[in-house]
N, C-alpha and C. Protein backbone atom coordinates (compact mmCIF):
# COMPACT_ATOMS: atom_id res chain seq x y z
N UNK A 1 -103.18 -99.14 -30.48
CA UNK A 1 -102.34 -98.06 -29.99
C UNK A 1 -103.20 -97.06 -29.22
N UNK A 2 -102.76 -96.45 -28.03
CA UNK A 2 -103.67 -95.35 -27.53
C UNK A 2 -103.52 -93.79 -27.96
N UNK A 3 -104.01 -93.48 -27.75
CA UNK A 3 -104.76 -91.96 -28.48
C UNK A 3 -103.16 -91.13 -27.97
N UNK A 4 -102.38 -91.28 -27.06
CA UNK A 4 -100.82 -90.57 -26.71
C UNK A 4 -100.11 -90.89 -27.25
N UNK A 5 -99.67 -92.30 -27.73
CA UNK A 5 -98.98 -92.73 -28.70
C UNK A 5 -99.23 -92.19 -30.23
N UNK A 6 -100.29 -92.51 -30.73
CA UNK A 6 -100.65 -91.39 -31.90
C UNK A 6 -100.30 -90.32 -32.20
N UNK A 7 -100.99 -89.63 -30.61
CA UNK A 7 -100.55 -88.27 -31.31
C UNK A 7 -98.94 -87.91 -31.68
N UNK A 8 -98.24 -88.47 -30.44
CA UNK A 8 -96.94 -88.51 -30.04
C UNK A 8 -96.12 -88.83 -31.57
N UNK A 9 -96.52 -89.77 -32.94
CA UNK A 9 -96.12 -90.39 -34.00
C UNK A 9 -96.52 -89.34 -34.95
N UNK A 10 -98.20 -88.96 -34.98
CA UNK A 10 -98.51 -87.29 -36.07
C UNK A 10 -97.50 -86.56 -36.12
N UNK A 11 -97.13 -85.74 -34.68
CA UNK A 11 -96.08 -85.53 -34.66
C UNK A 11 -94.49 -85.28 -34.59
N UNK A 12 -93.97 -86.33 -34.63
CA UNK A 12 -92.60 -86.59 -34.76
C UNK A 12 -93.04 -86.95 -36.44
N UNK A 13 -94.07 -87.54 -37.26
CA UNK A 13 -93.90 -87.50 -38.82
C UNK A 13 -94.04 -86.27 -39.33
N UNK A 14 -94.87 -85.09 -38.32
CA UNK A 14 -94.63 -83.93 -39.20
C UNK A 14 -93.41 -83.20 -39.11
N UNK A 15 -92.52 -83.75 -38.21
CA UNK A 15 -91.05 -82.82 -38.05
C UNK A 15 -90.06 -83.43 -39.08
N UNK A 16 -90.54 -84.28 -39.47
CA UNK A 16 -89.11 -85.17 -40.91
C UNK A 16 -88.93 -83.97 -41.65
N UNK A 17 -87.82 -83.60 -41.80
CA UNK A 17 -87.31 -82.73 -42.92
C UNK A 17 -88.05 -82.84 -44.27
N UNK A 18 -88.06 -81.42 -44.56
CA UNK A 18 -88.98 -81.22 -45.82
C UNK A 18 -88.30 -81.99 -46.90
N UNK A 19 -86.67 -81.70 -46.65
CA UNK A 19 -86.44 -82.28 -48.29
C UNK A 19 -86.48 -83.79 -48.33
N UNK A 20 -86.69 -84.16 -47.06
CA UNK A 20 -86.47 -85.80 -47.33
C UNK A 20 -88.28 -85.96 -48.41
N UNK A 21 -89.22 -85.31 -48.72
CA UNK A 21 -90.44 -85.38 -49.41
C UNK A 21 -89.74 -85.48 -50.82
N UNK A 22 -90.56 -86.74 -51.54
CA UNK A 22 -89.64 -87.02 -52.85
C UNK A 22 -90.28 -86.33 -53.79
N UNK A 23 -91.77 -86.56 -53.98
CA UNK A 23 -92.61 -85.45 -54.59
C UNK A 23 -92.24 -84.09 -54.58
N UNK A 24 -91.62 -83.53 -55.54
CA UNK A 24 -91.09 -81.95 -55.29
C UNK A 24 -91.82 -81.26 -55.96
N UNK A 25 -92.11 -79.66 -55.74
CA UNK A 25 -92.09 -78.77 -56.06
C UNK A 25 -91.93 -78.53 -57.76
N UNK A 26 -92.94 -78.18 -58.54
CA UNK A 26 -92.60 -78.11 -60.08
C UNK A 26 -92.06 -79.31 -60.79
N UNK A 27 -92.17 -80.59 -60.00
CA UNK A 27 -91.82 -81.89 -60.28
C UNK A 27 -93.60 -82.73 -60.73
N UNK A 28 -93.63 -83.48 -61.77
CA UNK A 28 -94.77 -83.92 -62.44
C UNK A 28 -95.38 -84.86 -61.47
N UNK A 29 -96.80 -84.97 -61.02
CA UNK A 29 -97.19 -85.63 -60.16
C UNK A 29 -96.97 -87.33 -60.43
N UNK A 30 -96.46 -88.26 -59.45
CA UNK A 30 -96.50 -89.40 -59.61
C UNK A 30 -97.67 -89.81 -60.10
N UNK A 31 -97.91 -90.47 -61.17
CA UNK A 31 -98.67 -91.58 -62.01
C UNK A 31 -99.33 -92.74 -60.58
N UNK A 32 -100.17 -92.51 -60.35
CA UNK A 32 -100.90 -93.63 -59.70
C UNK A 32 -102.55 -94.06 -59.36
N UNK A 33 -102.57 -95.42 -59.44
CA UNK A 33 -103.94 -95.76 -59.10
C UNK A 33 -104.42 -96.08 -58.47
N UNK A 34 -105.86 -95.87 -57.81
CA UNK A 34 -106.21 -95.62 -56.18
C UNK A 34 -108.01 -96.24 -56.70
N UNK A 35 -108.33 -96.84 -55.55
CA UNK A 35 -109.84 -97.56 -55.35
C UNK A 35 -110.68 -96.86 -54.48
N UNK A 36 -111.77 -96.45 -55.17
CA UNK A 36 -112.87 -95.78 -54.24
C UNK A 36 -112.97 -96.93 -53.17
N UNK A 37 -113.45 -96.36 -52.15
CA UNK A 37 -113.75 -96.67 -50.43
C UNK A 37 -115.26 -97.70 -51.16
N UNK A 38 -115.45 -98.40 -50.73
CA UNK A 38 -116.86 -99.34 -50.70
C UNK A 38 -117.31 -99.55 -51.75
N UNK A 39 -116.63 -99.51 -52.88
CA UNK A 39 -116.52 -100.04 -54.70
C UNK A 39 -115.43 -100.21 -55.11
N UNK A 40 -115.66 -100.98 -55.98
CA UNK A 40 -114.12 -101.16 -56.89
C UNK A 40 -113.75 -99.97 -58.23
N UNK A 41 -114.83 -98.76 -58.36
CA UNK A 41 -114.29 -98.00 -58.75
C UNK A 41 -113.06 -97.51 -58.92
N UNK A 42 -111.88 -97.45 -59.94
CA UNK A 42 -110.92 -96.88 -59.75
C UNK A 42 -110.53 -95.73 -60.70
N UNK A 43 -109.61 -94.90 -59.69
CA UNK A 43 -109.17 -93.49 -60.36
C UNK A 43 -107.81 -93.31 -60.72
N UNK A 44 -107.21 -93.07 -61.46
CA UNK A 44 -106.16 -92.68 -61.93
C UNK A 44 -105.48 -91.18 -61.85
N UNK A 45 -104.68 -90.92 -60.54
CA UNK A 45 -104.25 -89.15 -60.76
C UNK A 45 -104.22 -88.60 -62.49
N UNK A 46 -103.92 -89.05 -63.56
CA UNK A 46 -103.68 -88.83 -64.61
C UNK A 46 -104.88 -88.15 -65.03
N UNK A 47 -106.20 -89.08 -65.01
CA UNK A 47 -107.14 -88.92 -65.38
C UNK A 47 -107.97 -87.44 -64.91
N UNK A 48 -107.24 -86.74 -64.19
CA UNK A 48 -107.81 -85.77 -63.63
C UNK A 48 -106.68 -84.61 -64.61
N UNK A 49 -105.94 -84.65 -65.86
CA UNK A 49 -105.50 -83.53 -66.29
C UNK A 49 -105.91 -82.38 -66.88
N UNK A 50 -105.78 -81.33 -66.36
CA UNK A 50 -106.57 -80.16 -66.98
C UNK A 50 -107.59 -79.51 -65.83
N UNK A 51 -107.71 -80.21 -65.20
CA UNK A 51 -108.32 -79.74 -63.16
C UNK A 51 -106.91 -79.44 -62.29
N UNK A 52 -107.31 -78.70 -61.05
CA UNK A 52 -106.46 -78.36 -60.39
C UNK A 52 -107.17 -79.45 -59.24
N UNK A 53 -105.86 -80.38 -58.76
CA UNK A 53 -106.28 -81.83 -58.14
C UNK A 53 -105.25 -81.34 -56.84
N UNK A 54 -106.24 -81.44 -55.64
CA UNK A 54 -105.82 -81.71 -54.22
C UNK A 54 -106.08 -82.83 -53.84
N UNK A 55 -104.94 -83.24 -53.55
CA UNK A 55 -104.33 -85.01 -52.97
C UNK A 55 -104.18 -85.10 -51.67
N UNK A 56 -104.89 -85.60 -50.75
CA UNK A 56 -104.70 -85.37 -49.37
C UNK A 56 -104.29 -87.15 -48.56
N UNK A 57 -103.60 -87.04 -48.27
CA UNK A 57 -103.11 -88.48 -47.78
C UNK A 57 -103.79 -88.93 -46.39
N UNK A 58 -104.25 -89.45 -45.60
CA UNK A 58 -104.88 -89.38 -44.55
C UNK A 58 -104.85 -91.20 -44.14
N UNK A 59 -105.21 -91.01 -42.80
CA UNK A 59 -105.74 -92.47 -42.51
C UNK A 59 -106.71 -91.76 -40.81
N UNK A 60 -107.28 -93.18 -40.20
CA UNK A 60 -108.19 -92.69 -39.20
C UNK A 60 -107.57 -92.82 -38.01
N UNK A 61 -106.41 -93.34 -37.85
CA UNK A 61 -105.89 -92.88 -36.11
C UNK A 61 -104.61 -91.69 -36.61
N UNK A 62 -105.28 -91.01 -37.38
CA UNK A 62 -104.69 -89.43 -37.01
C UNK A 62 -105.36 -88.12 -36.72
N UNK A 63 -105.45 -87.92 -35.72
CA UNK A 63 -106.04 -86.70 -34.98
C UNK A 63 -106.00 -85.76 -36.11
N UNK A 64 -105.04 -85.35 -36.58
CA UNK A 64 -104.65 -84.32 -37.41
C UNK A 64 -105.65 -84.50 -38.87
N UNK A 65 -105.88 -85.50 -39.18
CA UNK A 65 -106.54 -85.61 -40.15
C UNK A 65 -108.15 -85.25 -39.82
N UNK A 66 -108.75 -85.66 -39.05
CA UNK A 66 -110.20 -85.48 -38.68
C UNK A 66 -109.77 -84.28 -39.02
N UNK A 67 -109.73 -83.46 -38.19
CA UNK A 67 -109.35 -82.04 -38.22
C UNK A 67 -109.64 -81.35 -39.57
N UNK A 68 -109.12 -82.25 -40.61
CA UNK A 68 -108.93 -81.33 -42.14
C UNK A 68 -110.58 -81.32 -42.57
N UNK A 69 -110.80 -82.66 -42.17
CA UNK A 69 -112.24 -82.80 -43.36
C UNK A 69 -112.94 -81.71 -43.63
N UNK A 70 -113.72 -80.96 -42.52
CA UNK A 70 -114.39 -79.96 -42.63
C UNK A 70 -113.57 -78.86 -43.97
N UNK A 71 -112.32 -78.83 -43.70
CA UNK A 71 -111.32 -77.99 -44.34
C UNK A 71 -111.67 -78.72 -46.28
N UNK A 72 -111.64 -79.75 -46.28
CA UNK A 72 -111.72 -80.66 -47.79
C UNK A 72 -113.07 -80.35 -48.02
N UNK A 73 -113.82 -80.55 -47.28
CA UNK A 73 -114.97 -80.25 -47.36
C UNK A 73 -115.57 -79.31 -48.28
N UNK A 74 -115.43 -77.94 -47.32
CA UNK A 74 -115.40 -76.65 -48.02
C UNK A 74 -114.57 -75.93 -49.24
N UNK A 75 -113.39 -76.98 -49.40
CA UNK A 75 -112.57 -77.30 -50.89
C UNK A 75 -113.64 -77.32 -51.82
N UNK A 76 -113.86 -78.71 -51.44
CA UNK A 76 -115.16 -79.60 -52.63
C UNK A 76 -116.61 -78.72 -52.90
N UNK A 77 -116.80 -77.60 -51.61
CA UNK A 77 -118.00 -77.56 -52.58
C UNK A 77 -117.85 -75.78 -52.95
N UNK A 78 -117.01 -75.39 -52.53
CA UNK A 78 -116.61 -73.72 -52.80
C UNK A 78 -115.81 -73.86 -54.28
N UNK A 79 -115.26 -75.00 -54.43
CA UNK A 79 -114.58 -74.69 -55.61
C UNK A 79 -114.22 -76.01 -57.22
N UNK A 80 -115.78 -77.06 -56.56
CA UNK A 80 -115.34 -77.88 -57.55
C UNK A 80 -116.22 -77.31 -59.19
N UNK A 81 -116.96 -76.22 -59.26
CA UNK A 81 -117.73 -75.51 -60.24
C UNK A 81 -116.48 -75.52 -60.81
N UNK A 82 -115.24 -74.77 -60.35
CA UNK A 82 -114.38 -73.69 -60.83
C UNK A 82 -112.92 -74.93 -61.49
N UNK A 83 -113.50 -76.09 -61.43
CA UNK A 83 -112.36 -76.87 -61.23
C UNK A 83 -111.19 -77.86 -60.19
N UNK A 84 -111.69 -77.87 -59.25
CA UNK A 84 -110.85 -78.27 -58.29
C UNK A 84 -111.90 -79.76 -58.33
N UNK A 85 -110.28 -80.59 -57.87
CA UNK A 85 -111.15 -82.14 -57.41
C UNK A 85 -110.20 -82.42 -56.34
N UNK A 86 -110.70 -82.69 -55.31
CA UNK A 86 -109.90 -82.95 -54.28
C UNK A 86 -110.15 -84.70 -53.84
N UNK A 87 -109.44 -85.15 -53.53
CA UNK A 87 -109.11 -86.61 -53.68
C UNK A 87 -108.64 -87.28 -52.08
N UNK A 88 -109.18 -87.66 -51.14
CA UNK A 88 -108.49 -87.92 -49.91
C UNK A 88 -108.19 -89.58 -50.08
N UNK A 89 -106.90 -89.99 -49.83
CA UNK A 89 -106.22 -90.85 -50.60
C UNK A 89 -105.80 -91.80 -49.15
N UNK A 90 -107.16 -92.63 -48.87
CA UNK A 90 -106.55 -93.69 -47.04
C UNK A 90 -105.29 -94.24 -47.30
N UNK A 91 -104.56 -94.42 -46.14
CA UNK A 91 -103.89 -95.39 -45.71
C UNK A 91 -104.00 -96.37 -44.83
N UNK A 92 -105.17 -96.55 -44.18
CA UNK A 92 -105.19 -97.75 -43.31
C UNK A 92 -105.39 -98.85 -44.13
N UNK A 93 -104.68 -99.81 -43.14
CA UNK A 93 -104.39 -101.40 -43.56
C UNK A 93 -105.79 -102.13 -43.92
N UNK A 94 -106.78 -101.56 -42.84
CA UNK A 94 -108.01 -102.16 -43.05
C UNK A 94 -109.08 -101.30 -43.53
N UNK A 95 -110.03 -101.66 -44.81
CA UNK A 95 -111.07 -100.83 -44.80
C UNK A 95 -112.38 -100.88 -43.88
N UNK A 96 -112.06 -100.69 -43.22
CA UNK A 96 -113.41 -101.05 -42.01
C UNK A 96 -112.58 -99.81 -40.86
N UNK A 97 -111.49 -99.95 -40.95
CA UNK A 97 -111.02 -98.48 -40.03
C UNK A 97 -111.16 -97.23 -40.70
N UNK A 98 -111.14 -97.29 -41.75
CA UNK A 98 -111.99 -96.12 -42.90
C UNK A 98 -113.20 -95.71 -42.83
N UNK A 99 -113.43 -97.17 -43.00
CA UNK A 99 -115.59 -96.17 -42.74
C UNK A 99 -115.46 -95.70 -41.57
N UNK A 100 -115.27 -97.08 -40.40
CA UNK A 100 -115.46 -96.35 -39.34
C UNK A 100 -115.31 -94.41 -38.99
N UNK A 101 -114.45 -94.16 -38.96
CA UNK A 101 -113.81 -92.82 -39.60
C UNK A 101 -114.70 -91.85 -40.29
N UNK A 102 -115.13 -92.38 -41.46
CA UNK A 102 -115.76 -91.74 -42.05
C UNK A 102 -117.52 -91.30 -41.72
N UNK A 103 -118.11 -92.45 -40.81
CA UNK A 103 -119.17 -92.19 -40.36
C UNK A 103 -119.07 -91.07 -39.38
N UNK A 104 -117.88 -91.10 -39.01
CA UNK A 104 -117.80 -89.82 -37.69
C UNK A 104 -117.34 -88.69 -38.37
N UNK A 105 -116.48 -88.52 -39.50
CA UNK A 105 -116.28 -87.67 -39.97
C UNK A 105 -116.33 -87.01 -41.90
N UNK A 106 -117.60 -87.53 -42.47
CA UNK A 106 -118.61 -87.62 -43.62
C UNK A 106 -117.61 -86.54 -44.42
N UNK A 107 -116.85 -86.93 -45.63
CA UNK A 107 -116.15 -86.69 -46.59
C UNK A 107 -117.48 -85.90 -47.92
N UNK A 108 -117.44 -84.91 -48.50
CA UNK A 108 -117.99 -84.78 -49.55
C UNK A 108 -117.41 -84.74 -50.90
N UNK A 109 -116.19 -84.96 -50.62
CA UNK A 109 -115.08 -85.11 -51.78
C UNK A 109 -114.71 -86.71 -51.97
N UNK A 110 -114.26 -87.13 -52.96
CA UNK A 110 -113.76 -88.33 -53.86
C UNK A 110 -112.99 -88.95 -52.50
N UNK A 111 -113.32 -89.71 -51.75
CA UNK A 111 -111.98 -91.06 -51.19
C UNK A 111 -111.98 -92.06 -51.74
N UNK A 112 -110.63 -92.42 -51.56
CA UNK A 112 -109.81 -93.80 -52.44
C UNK A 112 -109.09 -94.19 -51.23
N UNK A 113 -108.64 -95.86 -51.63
CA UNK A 113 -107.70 -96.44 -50.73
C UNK A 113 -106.85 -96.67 -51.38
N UNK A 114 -105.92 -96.96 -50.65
CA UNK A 114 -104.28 -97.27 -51.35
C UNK A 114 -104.16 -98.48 -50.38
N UNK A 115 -104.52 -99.02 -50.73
CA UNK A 115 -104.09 -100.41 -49.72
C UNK A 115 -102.97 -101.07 -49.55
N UNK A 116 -102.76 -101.40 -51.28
CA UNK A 116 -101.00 -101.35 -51.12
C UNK A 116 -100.44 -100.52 -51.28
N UNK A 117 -100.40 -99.38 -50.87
CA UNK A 117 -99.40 -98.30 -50.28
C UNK A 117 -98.47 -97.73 -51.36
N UNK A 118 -99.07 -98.28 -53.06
CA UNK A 118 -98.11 -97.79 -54.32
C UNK A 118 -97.97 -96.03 -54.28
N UNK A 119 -99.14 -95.86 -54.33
CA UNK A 119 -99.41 -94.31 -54.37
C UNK A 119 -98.36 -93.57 -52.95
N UNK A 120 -99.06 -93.79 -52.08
CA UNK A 120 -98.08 -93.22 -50.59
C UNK A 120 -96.52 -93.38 -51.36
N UNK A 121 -96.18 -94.57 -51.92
CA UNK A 121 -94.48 -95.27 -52.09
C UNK A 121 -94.16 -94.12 -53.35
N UNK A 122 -94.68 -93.70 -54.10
CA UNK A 122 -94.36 -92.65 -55.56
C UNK A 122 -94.26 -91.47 -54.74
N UNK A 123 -95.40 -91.10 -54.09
CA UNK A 123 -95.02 -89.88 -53.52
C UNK A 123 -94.27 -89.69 -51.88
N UNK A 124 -93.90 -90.36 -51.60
CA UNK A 124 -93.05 -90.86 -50.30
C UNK A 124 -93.45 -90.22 -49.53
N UNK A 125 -94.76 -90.52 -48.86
CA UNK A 125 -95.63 -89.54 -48.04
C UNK A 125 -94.33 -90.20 -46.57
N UNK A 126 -94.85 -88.75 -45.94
CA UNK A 126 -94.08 -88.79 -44.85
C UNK A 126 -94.51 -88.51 -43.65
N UNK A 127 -95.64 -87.68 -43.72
CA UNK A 127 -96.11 -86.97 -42.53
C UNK A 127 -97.80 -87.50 -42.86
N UNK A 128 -98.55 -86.89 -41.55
CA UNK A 128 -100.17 -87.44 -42.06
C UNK A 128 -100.93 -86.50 -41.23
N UNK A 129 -102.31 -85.73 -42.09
CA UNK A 129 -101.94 -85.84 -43.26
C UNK A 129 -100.82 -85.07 -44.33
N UNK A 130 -100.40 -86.00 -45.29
CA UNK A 130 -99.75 -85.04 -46.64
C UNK A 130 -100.87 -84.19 -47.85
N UNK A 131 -100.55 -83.13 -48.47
CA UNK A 131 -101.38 -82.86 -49.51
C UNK A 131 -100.50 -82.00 -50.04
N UNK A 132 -100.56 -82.96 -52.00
CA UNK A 132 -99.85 -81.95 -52.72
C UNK A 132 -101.57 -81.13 -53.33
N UNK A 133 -100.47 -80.35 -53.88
CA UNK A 133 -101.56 -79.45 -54.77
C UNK A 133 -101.23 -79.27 -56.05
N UNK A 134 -102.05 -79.87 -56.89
CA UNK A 134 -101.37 -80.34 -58.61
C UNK A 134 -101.91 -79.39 -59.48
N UNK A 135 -101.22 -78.95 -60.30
CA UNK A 135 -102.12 -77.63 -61.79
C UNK A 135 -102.53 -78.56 -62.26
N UNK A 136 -103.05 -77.84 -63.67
CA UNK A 136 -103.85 -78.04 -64.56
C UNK A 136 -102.74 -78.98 -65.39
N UNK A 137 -102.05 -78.78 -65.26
CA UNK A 137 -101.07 -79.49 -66.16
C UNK A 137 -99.79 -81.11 -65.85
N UNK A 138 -100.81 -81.49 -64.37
CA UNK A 138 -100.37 -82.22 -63.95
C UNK A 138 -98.52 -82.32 -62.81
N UNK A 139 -98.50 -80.90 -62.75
CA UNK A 139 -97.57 -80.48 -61.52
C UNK A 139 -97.50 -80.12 -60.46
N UNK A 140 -96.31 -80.51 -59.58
CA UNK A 140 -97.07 -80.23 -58.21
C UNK A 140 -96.16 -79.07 -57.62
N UNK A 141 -97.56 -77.95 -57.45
CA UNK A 141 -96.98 -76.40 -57.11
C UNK A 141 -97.12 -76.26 -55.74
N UNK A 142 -97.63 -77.03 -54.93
CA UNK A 142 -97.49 -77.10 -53.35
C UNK A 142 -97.36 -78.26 -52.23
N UNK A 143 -96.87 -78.23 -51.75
CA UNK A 143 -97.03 -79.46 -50.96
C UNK A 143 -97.06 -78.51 -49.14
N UNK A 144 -97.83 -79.55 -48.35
CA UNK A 144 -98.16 -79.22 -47.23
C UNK A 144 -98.13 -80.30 -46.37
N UNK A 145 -97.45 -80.03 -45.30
CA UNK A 145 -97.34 -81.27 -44.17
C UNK A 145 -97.97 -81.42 -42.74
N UNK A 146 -98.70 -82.33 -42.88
CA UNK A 146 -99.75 -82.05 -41.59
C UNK A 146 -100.96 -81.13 -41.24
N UNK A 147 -101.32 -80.69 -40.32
CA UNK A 147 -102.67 -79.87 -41.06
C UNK A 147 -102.98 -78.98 -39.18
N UNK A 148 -103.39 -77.78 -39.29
CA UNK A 148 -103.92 -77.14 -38.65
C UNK A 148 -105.06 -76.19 -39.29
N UNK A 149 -105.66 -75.81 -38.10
CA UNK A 149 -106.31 -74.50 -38.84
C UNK A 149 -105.98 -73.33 -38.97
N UNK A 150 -105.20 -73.32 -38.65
CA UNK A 150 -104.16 -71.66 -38.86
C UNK A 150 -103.81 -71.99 -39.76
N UNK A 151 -103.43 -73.29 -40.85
CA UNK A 151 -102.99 -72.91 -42.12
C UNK A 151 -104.28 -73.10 -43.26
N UNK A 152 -105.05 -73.13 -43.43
CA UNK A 152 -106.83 -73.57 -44.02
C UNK A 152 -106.64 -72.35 -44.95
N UNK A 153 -106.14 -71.24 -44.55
CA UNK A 153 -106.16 -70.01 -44.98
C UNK A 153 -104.97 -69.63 -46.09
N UNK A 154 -103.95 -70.22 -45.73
CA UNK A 154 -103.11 -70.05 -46.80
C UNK A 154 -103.07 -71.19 -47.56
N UNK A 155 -103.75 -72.56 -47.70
CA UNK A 155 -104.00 -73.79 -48.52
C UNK A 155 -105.39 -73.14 -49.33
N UNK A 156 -106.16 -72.67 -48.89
CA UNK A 156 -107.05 -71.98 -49.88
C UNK A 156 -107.01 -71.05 -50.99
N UNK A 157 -106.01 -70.19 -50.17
CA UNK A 157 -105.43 -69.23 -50.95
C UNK A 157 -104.66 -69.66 -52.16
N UNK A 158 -103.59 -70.82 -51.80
CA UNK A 158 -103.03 -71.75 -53.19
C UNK A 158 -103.97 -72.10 -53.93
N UNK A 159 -104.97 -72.52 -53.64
CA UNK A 159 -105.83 -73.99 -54.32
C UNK A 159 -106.81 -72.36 -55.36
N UNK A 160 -107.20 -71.17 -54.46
CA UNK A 160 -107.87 -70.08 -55.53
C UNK A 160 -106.23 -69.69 -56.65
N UNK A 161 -105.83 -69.57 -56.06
CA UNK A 161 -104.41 -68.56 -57.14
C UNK A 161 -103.92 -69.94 -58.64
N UNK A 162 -103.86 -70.94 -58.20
CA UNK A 162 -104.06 -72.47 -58.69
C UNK A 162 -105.20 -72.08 -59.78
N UNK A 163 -106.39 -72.00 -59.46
CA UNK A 163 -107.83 -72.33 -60.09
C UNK A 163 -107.77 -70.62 -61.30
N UNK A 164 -107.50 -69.56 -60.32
CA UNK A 164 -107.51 -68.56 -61.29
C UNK A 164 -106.34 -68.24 -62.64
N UNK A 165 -105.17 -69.59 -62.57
CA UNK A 165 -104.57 -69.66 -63.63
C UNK A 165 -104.90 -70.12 -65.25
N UNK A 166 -104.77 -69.43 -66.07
CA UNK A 166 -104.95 -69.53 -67.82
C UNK A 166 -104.24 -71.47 -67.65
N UNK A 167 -104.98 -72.25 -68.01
CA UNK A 167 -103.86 -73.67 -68.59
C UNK A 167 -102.82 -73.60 -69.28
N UNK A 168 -102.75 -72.66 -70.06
CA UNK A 168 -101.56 -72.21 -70.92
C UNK A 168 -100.73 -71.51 -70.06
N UNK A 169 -100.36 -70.90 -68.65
CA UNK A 169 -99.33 -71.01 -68.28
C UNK A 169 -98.22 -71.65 -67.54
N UNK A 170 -96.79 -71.18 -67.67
CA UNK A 170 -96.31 -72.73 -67.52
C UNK A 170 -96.37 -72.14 -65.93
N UNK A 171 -95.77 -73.68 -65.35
CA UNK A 171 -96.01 -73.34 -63.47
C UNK A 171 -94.68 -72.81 -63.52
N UNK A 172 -95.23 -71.99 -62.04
CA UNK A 172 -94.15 -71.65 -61.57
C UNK A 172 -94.17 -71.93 -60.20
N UNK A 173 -93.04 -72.81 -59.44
CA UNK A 173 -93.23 -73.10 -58.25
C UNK A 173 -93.81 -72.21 -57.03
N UNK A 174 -94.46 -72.52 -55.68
CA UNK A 174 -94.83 -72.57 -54.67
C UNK A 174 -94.15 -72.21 -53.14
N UNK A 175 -93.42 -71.64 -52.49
CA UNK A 175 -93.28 -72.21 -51.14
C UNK A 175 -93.95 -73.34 -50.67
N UNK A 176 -93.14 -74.26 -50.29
CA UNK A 176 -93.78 -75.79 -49.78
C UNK A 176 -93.72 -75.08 -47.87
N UNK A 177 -94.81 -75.47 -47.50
CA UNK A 177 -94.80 -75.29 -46.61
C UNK A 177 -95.24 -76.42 -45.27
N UNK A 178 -95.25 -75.73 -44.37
CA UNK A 178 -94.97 -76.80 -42.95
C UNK A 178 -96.16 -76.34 -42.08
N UNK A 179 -96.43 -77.35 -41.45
CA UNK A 179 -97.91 -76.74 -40.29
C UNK A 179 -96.43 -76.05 -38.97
């Protein structure tokens, strides 16, 4: 596909209506299991309960996604002391369009593949990239569609207000918001 067509698909997936996103708001994060990139390591969203877990959906012919890393980046190392694990979760068909990707744009946070597409299918990703933002208690208090840098600032701001919560309180939903 060429680089106009792409972009042309980023966005027409970031305009799908919010509510068509099945993953909701104060709704318990889908249960799923995902394979580190270049091992058979595998992770379980579950296994992360009691952290505040950013899920970022991505693959490498999306413009929009390069874009974030730097953004995940500075997630992973400003705030994984405090609790945060941020998780960038591929979708390409092939892992070799992943690295590729990744040599140009060097992840310091956890990637996994979803190869068969279970994980994307629970949370009915729609747009790319998607990222919920899960409590401590395994709920999801934000979701965000697509990615700019004008919003870096208010996804941070969730992911600190997220991290500075007691575990003992219960959630209380988010504005889901839109690039």
């Amino acid at each position: 596909m060429n680089k106009r067509l792409l972009t042309l698909l980023c966005t027409a997936l970031v305009s799908i209506p919010l509510y068509a996103v099945a993953a909701e708001i104060d709704s318990k994060a889908p249960d799923c299991t995902l394979t580190s990139l270049g091992d058979t390591q595998r992770h379980n969203l579950q296994q992360f309960h009691g952290k505040v877990v950013y899920v970022d959906f991505w693959a490498s012919w999306c413009p929009p996604c390069a874009k974030s890393f730097p953004f995940l980046n500075a997630l992973e190392r400003d705030f994984k002391d405090r609790g945060l694990q941020v998780i960038g979760v591929n979708l390409d068909q092939t892992p070799e369009d992943a690295t590729v990707f990744l040599t140009e744009y060097p992840a310091d946070f956890t990637v996994a593949a979803d190869v068969d597409q279970q994980c994307a299918t629970k949370f009915e990703v729609k747009a790319m990239p998607s990222s919920y933002l899960i409590d401590r208690k395994g709920i999801i208090r934000h979701i965000h569609l697509g990615f700019r840098e004008g919003a870096a600032e208010e996804l941070r701001l969730a992911v600190e207000q997220l991290l500075a919560e007691s575990p003992e309180l219960a959630s209380s939903g988010e504005l889901m918001t839109q690039p």
